[in-house]
N, C-alpha and C. Protein backbone atom coordinates (compact mmCIF):
# COMPACT_ATOMS: atom_id res chain seq x y z
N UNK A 1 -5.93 29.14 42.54
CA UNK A 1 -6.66 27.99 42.05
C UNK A 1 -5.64 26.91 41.74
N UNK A 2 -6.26 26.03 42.32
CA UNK A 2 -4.71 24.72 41.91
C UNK A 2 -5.05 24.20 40.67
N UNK A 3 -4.01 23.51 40.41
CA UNK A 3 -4.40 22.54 38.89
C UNK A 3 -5.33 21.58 38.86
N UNK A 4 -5.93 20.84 40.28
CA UNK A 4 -6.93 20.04 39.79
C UNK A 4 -8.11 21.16 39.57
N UNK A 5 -8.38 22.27 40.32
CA UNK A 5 -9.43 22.67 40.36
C UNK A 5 -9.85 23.72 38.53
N UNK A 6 -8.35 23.85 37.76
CA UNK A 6 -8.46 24.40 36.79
C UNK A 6 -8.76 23.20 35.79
N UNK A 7 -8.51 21.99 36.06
CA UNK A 7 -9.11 21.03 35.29
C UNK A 7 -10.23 20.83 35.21
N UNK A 8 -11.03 20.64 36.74
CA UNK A 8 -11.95 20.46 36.74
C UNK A 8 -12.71 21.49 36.16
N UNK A 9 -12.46 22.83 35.97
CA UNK A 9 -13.21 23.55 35.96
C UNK A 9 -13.54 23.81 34.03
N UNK A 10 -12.44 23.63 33.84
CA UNK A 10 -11.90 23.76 32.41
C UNK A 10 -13.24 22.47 31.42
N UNK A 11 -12.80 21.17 32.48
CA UNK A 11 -13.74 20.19 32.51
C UNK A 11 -15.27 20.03 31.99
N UNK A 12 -15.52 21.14 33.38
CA UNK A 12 -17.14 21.67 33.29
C UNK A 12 -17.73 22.48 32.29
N UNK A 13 -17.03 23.55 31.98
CA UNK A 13 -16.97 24.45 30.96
C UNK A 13 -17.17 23.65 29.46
N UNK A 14 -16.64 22.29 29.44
CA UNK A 14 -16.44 22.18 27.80
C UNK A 14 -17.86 21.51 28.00
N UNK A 15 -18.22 20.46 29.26
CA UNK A 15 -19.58 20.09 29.13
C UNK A 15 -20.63 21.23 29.27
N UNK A 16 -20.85 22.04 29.47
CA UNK A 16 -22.05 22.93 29.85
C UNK A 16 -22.05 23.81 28.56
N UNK A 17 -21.08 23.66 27.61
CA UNK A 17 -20.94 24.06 25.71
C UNK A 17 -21.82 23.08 25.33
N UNK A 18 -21.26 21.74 25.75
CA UNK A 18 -22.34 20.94 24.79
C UNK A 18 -23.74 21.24 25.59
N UNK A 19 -24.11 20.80 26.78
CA UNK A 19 -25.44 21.08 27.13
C UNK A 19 -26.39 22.54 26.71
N UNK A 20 -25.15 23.74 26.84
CA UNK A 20 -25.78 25.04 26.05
C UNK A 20 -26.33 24.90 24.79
N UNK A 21 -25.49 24.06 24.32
CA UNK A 21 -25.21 24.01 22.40
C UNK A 21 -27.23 22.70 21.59
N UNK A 22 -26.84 21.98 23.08
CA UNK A 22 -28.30 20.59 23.19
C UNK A 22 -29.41 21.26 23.61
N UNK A 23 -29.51 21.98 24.06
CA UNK A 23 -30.72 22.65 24.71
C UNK A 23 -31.26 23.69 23.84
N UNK A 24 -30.10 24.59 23.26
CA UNK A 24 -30.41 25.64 22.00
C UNK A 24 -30.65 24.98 21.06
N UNK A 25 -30.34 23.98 21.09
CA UNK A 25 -30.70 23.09 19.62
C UNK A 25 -32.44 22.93 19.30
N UNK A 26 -32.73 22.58 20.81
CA UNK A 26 -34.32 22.31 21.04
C UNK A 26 -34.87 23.38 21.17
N UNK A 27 -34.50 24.04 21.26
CA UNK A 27 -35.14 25.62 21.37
C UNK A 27 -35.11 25.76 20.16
N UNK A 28 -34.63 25.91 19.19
CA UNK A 28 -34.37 26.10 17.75
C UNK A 28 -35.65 25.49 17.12
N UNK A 29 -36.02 24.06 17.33
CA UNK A 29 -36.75 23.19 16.63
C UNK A 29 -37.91 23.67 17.05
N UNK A 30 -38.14 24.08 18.56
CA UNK A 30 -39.53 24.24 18.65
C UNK A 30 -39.88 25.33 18.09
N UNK A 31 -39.00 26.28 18.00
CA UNK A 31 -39.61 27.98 17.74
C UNK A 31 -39.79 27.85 16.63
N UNK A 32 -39.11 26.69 15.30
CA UNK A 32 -39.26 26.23 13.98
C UNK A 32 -40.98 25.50 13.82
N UNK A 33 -41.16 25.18 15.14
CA UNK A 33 -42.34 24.07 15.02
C UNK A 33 -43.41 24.80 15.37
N UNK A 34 -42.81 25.83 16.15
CA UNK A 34 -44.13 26.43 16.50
C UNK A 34 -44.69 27.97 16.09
N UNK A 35 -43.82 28.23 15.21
CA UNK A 35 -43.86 30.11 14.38
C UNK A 35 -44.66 30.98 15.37
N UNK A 36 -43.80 31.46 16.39
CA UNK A 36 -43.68 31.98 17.24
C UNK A 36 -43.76 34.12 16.51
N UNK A 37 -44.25 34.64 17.29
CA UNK A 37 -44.31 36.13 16.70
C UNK A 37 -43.11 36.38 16.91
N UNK A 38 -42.66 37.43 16.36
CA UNK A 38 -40.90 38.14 16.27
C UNK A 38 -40.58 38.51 17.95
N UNK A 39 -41.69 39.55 18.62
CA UNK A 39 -41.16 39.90 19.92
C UNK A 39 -41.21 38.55 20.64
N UNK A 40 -42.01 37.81 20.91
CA UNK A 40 -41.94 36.81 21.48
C UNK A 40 -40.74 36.14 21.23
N UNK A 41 -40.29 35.73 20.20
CA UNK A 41 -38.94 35.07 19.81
C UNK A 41 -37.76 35.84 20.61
N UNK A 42 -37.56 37.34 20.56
CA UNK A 42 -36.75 38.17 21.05
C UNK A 42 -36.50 37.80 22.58
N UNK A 43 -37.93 37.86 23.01
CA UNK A 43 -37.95 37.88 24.32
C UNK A 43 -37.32 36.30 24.89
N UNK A 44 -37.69 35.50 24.32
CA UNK A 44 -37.75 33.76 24.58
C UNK A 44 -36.13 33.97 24.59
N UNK A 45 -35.14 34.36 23.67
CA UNK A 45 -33.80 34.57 22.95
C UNK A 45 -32.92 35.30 23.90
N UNK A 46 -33.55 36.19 24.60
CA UNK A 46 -32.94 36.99 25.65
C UNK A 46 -32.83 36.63 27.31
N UNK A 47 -34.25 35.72 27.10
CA UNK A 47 -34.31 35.00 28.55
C UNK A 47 -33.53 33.77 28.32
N UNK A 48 -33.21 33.40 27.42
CA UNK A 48 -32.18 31.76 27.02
C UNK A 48 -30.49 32.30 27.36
N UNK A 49 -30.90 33.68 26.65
CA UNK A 49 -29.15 34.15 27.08
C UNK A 49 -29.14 33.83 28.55
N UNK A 50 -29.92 35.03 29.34
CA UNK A 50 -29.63 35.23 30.36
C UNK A 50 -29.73 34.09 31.64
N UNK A 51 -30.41 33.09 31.16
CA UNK A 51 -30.28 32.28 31.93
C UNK A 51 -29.04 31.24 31.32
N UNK A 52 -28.78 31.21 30.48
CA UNK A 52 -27.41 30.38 29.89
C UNK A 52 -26.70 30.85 31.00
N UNK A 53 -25.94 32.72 30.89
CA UNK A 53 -25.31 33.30 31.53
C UNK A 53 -25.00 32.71 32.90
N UNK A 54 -26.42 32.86 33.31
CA UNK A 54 -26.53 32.89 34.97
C UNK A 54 -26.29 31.01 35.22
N UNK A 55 -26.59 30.46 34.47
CA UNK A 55 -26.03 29.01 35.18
C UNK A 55 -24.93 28.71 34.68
N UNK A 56 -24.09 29.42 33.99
CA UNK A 56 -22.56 29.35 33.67
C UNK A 56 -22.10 30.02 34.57
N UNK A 57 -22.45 31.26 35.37
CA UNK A 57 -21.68 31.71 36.30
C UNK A 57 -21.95 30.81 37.83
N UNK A 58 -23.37 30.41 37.77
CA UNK A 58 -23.38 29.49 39.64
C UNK A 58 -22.71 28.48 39.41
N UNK A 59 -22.48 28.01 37.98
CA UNK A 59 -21.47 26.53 37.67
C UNK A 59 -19.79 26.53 37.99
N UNK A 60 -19.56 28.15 37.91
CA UNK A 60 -18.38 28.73 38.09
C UNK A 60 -18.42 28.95 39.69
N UNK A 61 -19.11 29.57 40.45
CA UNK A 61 -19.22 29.70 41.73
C UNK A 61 -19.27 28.18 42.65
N UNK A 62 -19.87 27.27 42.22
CA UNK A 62 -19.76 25.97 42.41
C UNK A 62 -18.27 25.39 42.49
N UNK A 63 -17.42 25.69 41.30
CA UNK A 63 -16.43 25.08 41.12
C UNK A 63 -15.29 25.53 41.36
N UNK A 64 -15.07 27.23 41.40
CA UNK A 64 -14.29 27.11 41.60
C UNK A 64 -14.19 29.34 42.35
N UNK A 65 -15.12 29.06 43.07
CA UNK A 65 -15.88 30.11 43.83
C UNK A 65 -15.92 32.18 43.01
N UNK A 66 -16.25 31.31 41.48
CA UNK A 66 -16.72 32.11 40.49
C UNK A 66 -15.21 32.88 39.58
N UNK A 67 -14.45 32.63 39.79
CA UNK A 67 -13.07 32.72 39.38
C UNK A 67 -13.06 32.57 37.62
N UNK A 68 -12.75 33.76 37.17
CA UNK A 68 -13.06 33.72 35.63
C UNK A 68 -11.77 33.89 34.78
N UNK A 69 -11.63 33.14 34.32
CA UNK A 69 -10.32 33.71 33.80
C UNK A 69 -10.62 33.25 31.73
N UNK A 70 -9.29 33.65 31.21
CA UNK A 70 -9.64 33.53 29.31
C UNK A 70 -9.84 31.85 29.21
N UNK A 71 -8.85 31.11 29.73
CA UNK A 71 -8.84 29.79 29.37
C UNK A 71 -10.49 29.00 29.83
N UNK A 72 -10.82 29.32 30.86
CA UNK A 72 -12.55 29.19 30.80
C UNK A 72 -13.25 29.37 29.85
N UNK A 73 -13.32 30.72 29.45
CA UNK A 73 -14.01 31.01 28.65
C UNK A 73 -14.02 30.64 27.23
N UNK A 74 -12.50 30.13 26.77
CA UNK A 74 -12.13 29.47 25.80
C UNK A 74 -12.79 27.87 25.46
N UNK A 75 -12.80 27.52 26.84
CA UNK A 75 -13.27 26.06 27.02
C UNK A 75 -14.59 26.17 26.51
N UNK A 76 -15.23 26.95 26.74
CA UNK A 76 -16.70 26.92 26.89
C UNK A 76 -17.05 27.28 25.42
N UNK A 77 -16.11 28.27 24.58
CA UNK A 77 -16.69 28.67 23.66
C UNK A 77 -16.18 27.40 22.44
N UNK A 78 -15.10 26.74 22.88
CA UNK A 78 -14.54 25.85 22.46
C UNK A 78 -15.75 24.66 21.58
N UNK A 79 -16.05 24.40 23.02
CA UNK A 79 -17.11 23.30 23.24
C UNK A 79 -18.20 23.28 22.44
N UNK A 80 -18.88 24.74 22.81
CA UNK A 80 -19.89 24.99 21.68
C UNK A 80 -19.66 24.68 20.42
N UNK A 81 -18.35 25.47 19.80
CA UNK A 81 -17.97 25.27 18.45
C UNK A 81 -17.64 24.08 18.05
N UNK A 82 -17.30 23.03 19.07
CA UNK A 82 -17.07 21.17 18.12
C UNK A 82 -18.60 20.80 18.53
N UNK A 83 -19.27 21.49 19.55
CA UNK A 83 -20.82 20.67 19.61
C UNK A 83 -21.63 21.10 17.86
N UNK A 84 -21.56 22.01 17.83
CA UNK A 84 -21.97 22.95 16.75
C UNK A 84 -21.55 22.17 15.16
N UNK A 85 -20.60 21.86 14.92
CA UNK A 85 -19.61 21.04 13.94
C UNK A 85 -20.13 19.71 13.77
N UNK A 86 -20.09 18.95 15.16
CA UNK A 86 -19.78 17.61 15.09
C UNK A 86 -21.23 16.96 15.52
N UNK A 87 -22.13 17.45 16.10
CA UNK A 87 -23.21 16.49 16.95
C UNK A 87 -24.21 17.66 17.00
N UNK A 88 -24.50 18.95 16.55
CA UNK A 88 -25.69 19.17 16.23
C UNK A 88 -26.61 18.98 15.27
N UNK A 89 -26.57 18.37 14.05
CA UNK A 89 -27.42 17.66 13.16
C UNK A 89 -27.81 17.39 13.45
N UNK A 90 -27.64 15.79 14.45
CA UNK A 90 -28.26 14.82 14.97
C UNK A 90 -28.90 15.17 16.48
N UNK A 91 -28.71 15.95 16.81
CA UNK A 91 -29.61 16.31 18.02
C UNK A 91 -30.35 17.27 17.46
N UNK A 92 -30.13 17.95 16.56
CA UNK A 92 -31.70 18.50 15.52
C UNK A 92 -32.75 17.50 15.38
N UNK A 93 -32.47 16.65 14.40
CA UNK A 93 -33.23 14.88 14.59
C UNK A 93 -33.43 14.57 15.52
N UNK A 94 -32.84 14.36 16.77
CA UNK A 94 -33.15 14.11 18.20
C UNK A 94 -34.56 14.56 18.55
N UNK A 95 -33.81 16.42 18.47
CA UNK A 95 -35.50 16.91 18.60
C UNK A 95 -36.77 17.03 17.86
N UNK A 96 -36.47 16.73 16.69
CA UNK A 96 -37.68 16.89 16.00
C UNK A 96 -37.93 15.37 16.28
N UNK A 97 -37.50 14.01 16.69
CA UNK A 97 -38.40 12.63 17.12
C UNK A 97 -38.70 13.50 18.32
N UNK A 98 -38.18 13.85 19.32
CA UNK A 98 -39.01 13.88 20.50
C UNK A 98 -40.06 14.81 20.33
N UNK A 99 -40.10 16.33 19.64
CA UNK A 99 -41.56 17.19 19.69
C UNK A 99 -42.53 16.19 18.56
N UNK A 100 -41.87 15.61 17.65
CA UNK A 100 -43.05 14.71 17.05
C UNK A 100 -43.58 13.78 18.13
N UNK A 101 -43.05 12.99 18.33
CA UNK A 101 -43.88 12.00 19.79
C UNK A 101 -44.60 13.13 20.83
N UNK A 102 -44.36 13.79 21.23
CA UNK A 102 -44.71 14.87 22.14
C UNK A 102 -46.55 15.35 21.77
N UNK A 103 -46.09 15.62 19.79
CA UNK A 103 -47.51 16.01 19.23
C UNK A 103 -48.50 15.17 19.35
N UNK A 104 -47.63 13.84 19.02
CA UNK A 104 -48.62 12.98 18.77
C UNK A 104 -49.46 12.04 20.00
N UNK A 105 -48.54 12.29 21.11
CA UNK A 105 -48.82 12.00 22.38
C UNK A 105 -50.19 12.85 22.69
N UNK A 106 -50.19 14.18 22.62
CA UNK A 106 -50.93 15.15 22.86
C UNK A 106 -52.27 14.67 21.73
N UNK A 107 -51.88 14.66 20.81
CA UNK A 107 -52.76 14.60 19.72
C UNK A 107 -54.05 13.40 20.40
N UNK A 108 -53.09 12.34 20.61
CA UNK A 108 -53.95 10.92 20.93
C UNK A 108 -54.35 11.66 22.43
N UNK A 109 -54.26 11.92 23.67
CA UNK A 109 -54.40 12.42 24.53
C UNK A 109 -56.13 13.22 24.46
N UNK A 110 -55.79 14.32 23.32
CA UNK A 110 -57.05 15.18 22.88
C UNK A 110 -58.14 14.39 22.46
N UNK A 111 -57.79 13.15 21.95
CA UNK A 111 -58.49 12.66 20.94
C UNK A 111 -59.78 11.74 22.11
N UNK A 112 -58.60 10.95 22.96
CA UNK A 112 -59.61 10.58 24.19
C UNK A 112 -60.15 11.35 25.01
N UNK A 113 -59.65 12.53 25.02
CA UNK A 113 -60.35 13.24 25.90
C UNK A 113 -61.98 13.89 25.43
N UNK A 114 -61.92 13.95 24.01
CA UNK A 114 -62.81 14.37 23.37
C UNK A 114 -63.71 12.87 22.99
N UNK A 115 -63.32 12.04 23.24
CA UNK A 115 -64.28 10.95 23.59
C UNK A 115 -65.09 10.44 24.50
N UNK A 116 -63.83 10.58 25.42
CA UNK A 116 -64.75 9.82 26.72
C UNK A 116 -65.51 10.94 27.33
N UNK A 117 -64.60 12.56 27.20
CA UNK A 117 -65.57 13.17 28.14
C UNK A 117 -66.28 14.52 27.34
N UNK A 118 -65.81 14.75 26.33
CA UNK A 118 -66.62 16.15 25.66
C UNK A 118 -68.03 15.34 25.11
N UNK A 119 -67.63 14.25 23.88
CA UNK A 119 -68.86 13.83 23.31
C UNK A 119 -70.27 13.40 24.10
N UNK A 120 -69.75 12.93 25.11
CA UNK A 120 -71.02 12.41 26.43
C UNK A 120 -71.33 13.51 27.15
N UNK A 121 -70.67 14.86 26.94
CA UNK A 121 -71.86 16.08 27.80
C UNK A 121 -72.47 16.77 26.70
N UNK A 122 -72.16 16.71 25.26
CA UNK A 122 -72.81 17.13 24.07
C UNK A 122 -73.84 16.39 24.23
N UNK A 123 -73.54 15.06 23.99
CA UNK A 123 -75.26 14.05 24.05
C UNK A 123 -75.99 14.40 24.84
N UNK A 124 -75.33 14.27 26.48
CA UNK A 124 -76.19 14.81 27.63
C UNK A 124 -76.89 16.00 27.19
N UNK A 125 -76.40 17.28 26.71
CA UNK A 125 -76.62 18.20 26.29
C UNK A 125 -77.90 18.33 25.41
N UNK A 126 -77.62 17.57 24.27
CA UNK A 126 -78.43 17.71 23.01
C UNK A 126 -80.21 16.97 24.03
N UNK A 127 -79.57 15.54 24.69
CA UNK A 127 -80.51 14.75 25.03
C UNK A 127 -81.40 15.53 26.21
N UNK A 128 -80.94 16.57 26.80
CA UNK A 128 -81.78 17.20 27.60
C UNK A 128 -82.55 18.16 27.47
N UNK A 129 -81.82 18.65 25.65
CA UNK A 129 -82.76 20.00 25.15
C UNK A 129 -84.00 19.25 24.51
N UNK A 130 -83.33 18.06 23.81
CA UNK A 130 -84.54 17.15 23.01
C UNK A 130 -85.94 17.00 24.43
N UNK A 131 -85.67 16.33 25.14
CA UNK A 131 -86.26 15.92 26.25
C UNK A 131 -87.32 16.92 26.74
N UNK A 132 -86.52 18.26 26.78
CA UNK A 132 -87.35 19.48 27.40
C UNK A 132 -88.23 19.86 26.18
N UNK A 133 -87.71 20.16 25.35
CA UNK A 133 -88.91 20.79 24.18
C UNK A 133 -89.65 19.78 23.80
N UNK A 134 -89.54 18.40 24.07
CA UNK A 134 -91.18 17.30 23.95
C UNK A 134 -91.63 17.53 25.17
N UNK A 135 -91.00 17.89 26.29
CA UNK A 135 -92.16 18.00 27.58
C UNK A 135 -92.93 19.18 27.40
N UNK A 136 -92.30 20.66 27.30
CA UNK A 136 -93.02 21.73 26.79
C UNK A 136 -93.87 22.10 26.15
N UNK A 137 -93.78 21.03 24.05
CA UNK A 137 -94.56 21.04 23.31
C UNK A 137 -95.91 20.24 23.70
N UNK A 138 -95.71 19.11 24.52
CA UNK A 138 -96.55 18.22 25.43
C UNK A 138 -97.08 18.81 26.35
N UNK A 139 -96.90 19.85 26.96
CA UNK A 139 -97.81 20.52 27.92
C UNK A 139 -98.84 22.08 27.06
N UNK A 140 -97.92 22.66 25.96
CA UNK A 140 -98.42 23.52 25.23
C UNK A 140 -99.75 22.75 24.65
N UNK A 141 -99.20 21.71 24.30
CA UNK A 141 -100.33 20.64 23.53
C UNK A 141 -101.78 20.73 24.52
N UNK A 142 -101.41 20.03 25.25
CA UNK A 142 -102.27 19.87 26.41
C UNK A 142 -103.40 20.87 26.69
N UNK A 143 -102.38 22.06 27.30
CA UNK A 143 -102.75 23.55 27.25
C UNK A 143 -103.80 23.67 26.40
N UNK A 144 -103.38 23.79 25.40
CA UNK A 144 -104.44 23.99 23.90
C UNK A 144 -105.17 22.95 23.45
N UNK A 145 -105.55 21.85 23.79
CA UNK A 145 -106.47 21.11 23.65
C UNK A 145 -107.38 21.62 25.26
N UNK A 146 -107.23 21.31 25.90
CA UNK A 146 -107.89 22.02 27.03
C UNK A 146 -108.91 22.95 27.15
N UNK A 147 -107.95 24.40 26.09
CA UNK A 147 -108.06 25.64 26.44
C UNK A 147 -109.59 25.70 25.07
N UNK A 148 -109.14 24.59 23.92
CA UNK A 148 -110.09 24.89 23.05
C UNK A 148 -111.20 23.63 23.64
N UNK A 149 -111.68 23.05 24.19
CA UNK A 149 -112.63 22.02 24.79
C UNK A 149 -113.18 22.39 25.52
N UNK A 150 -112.59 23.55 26.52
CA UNK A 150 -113.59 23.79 27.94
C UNK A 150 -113.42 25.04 27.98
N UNK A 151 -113.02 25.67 27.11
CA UNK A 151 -113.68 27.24 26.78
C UNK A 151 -114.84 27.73 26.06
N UNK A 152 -115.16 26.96 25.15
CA UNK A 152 -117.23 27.25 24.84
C UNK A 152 -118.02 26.80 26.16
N UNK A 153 -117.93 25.49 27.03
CA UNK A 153 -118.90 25.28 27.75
C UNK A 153 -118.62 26.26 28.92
N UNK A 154 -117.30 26.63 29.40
CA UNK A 154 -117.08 27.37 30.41
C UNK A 154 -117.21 28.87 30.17
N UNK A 155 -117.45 28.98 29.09
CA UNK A 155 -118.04 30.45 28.87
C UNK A 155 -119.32 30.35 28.95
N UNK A 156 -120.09 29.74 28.40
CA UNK A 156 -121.54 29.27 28.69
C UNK A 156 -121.90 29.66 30.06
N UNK A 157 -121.19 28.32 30.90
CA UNK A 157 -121.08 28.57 31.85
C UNK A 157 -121.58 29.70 33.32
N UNK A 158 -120.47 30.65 32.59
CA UNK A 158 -119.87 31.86 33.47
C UNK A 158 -121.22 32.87 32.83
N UNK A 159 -121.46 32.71 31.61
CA UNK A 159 -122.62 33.45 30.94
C UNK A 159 -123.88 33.52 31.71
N UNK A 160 -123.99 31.81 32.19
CA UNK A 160 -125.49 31.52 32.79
C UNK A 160 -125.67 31.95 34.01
N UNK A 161 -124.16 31.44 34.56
CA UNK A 161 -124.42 32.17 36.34
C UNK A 161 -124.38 33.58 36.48
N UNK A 162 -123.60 34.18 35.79
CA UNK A 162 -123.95 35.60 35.24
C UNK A 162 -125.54 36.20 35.21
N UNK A 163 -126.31 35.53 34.44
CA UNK A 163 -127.23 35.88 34.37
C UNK A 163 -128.52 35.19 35.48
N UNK A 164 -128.19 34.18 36.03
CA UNK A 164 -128.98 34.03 37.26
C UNK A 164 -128.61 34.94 38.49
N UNK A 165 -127.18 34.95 38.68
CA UNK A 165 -126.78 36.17 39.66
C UNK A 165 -127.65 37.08 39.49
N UNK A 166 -127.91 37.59 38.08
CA UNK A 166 -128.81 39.17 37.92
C UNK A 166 -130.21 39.08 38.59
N UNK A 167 -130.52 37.70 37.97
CA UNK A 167 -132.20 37.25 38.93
C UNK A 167 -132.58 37.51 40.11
N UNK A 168 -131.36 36.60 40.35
CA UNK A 168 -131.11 36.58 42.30
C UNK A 168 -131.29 37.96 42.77
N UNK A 169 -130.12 38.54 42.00
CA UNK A 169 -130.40 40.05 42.66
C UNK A 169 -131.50 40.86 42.40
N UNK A 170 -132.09 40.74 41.82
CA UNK A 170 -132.68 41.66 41.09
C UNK A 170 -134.59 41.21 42.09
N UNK A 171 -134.47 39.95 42.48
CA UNK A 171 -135.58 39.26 43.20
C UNK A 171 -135.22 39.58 44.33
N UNK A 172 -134.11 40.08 45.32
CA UNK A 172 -133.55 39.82 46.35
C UNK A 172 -134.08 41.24 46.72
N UNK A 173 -134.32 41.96 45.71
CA UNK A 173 -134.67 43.43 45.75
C UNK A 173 -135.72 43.69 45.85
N UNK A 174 -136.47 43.11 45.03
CA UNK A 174 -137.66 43.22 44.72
C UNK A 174 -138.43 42.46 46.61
N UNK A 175 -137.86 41.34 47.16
CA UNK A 175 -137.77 40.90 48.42
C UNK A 175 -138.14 41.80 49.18
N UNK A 176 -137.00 42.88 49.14
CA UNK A 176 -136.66 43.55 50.36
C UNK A 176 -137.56 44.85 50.30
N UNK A 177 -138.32 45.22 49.19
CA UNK A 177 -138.78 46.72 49.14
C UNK A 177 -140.29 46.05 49.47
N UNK A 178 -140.94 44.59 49.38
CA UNK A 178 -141.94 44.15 49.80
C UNK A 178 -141.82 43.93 51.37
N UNK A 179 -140.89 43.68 51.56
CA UNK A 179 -140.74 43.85 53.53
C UNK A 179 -140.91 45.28 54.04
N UNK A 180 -139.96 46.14 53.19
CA UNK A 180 -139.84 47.18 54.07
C UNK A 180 -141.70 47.84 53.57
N UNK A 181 -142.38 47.45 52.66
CA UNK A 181 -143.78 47.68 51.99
C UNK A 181 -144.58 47.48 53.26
N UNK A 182 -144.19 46.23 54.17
CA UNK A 182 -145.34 45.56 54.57
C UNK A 182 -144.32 46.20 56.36
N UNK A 183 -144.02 46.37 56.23
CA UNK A 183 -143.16 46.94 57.86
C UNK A 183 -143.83 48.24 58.21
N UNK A 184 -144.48 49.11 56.83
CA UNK A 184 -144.99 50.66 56.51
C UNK A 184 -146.18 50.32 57.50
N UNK A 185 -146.89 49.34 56.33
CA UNK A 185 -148.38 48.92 56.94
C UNK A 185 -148.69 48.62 58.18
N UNK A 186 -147.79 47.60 58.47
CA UNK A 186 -147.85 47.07 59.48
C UNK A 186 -147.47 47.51 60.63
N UNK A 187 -147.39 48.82 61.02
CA UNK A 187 -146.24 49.69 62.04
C UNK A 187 -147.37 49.61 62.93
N UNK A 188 -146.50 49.39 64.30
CA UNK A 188 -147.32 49.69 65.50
C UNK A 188 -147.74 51.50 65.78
N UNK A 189 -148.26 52.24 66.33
CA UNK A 189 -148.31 53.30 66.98
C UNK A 189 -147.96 53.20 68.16
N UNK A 190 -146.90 53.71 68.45
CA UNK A 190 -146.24 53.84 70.15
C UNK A 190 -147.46 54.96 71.00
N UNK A 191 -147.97 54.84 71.93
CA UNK A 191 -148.65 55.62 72.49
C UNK A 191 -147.76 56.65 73.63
C-alpha cells in the first residue's frame, strides 16, 4: 500500500467515525422518542452493528482492496471518540429539530387527511344510513297504513265471494242433477 493510499485511507476511516458516530446519534433519539420494546431495541442494535461493520469493510475494499491494518482501525476509533467529545450534543439537537419537524409534518399531514378525506365518507356514511331508514320507515309507514285501510273491506270482500262461490256451486249442482233428472225421463228406447 503506498503512502497516498494509507492517507487516503486513514482519511476515510476518521470520516466514516464521524458519520458512524451522526447516524448513531439519530438512532439514539429516535429509540428515545419512540420507547421501543427491549428485543426490538437488541435487534435494531445488532443490525446497526452489523451493518456499520459491513460498510466499514466495502469502504475498505473500495480504498484500498480491504487491507486492514491497527493504524485504520485507530483512525476510525479515533474519530468516533473526538465525534463523541466534541460535536455529539449538538447533533443530538440536530436530531431531536429534525424528528420534531418530521412529527409535526406527519401530525399536520394526518390532520388533512382526516379532513378532506375520512370526515366526507363518515358524512357520506352517516347521510346514507339517515336516508335509508326514512325510506324504510316511509315504506313500513305506507305498508301499515295500507295494510290497516284495505284489510276490513278486503276481508269483507274475500268473505262475500266466498260465499257466493258456495251459491254458485251449490246451484250449479242442483243444475246438473235436474238435467241428468230430465235426461232419465226423457230417454229414447233404442229398438
Amino acid at each position: 500500500m503506498t503512502l497516498y493510499q494509507q492517507f487516503q485511507t486513514i482519511l476515510f476511516m476518521f470520516v466514516s467515525g464521524f458519520l458512524i458516530g451522526f447516524f448513531f446519534d439519530g438512532y439514539r433519539v429516535l429509540k428515545g422518542k419512540m420507547k421501543l420494546p427491549s428485543l426490538l431495541v437488541f435487534l435494531i442494535d445488532l443490525f446497526f452493528g452489523i451493518f456499520s461493520a459491513l460498510l466499514i469493510f466495502a469502504l475498505l475494499l473500495w480504498i484500498n482492496h480491504g487491507q486492514l491494518r491497527f493504524t485504520i482501525i485507530f483512525a476510525f476509533l479515533f474519530s468516533l471518540w473526538i465525534y463523541y467529545r466534541t460535536t455529539s450534543q449538538e447533533m443530538i439537537r440536530f436530531w431531536l429539530i429534525i424528528y420534531s419537524f418530521i412529527y409535526s409534518l406527519w401530525k399536520l399531514i394526518a390532520k388533512i387527511t382526516h379532513l378532506i378525506i375520512i370526515k366526507p365518507i363518515i358524512f357520506l356514511y352517516k347521510s346514507i344510513l339517515v336516508l335509508g331508514s326514512f325510506i324504510i320507515s316511509s315504506l313500513y309507514g305506507i305498508y301499515r297504513f295500507f295494510k290497516k285501510s284495505l284489510t276490513p273491506p278486503a276481508a269483507k270482500l274475500y268473505q262475500t265471494t266466498k260465499k257466493q262461490g258456495r251459491k254458485i256451486k251449490t246451484n250449479i249442482k242442483k243444475k246438473a242433477g235436474f238435467r241428468s233428472l230430465l235426461k232419465k225421463l226423457f230417454r229414447w228406447k233404442k229398438s
